[in-house]
Protein backbone atom coordinates (compact mmCIF):
# COMPACT_ATOMS: atom_id res chain seq x y z
CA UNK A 1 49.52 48.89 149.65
CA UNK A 2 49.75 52.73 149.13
CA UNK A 3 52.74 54.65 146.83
CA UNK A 4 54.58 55.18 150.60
CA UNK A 5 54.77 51.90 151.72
CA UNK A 6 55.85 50.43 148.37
CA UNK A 7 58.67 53.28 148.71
CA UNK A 8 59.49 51.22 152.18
CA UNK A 9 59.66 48.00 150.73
CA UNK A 10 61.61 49.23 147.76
CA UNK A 11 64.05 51.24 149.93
CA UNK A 12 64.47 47.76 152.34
CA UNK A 13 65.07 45.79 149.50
CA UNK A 14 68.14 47.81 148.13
CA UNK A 15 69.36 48.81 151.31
CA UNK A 16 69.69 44.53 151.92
CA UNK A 17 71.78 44.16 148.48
CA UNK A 18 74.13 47.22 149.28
CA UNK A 19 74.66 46.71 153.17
CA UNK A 20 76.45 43.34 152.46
CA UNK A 21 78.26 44.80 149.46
CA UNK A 22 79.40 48.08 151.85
CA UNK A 23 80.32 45.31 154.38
CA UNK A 24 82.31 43.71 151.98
CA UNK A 25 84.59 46.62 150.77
CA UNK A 26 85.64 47.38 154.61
CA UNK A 27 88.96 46.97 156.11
CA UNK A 28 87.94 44.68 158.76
CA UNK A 29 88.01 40.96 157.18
CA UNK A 30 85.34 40.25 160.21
CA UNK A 31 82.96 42.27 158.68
CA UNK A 32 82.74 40.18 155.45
CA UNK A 33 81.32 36.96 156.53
CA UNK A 34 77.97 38.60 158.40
CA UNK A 35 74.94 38.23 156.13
CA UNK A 36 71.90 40.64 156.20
CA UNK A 37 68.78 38.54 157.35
CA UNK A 38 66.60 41.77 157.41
CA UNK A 39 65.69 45.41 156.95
CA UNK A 40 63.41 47.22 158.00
CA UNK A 41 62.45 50.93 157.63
CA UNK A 42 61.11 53.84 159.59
CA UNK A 43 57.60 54.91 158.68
CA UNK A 44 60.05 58.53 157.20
CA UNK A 45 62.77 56.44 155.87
CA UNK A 46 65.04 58.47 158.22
CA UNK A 47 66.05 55.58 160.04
CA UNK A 48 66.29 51.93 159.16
CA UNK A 49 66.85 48.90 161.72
CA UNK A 50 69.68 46.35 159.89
CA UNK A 51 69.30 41.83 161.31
CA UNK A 52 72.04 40.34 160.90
CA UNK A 53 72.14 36.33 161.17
CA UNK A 54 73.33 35.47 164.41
CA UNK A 55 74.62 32.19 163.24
CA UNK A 56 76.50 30.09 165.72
CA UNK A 57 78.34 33.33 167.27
CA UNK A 58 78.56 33.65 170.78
CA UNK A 59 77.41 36.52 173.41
CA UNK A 60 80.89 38.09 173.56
CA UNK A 61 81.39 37.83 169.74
CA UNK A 62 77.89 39.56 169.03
CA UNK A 63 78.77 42.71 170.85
CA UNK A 64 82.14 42.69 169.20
CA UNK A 65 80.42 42.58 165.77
CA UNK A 66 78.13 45.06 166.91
CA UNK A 67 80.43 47.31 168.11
CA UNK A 68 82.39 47.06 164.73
CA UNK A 69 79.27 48.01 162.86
CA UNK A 70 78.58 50.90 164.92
CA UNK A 71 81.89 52.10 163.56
CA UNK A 72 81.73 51.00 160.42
CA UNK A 73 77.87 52.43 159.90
CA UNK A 74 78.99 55.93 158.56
CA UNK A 75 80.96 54.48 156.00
CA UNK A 76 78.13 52.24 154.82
CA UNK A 77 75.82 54.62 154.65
CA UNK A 78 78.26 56.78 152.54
CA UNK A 79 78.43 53.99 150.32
CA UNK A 80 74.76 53.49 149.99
CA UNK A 81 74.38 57.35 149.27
CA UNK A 82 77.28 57.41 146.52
CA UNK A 83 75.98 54.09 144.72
CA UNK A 84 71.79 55.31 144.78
CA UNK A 85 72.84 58.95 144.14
CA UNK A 86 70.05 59.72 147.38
CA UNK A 87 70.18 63.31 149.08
CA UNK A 88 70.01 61.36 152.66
CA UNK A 89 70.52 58.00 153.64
CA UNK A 90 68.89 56.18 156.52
CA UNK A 91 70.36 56.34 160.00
CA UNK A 92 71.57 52.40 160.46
CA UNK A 93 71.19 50.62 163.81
CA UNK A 94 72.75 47.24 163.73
CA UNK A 95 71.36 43.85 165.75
CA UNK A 96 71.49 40.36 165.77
CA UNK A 97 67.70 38.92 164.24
CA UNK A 98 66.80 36.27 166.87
CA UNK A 99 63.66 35.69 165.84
CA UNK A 100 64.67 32.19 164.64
CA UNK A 101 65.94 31.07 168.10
CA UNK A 102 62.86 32.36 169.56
CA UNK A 103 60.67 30.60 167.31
CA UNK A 104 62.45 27.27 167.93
CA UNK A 105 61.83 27.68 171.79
CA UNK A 106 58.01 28.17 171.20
CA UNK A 107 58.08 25.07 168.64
CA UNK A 108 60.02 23.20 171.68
CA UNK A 109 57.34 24.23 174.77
CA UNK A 110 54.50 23.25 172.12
CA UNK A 111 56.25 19.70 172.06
CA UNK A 112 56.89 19.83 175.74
CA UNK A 113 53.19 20.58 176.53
CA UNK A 114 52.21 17.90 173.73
CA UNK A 115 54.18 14.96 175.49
CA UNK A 116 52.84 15.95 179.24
CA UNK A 117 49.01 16.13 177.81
CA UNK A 118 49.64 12.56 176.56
CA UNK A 119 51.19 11.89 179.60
CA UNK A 120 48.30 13.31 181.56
CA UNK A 121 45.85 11.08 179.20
CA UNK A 122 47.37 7.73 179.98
């Protein structure tokens, strides 16, 4: 791992402590309860892609949430500036991590293709 990439990881890992703590400061009480799964940085650090943990929310509330984090993005990234001190902070792009869900529904067609091979061997 070279001096840039550890500058990634290090830059990911305090952007996940202070996004949750921004979140938490905001106005909107909706805004509180999401929890940061994941960040992940631009090769530049100029931009930096924010999961959130989809939980048990539904279609319609996702783009609500979403759309309250696109308007709620330049005041976390003020925060993050103020509390590091940084010249520039990372542009933030919100989403929903579903990485989880889509690892379940492989882990489910491996068992479904599983049971219909001993199926097929009876």
């Amino acid at each position: 791992m070279n001096e840039a990439q550890i500058k990634q990881k290090r830059t990911e890992a305090l952007l996940a402590e202070l996004i949750p703590e921004a979140l938490s400061q905001l106005n909107d009480n909706r805004l509180h309860a999401l929890s940061v799964v994941e960040v992940k940085c631009s090769r530049g650090r100029s931009d930096a892609k924010v999961y959130i943990d989809p939980s048990s929310f539904t279609e319609e509330e996702k783009r609500t949430y979403l759309k309250q984090l696109r308007k709620a993005r330049p005041l976390v990234e003020d925060f993050c500036l103020k509390d590091q001190g940084w010249y520039r902070c990372p542009k933030l792009a919100f989403a929903f991590d579903e990485q989880l869900k889509k690892s379940q529904n492989i882990e489910e067609l491996f068992k479904k293709i599983a049971n219909e091979k001993r199926g097929d061997a009876s």
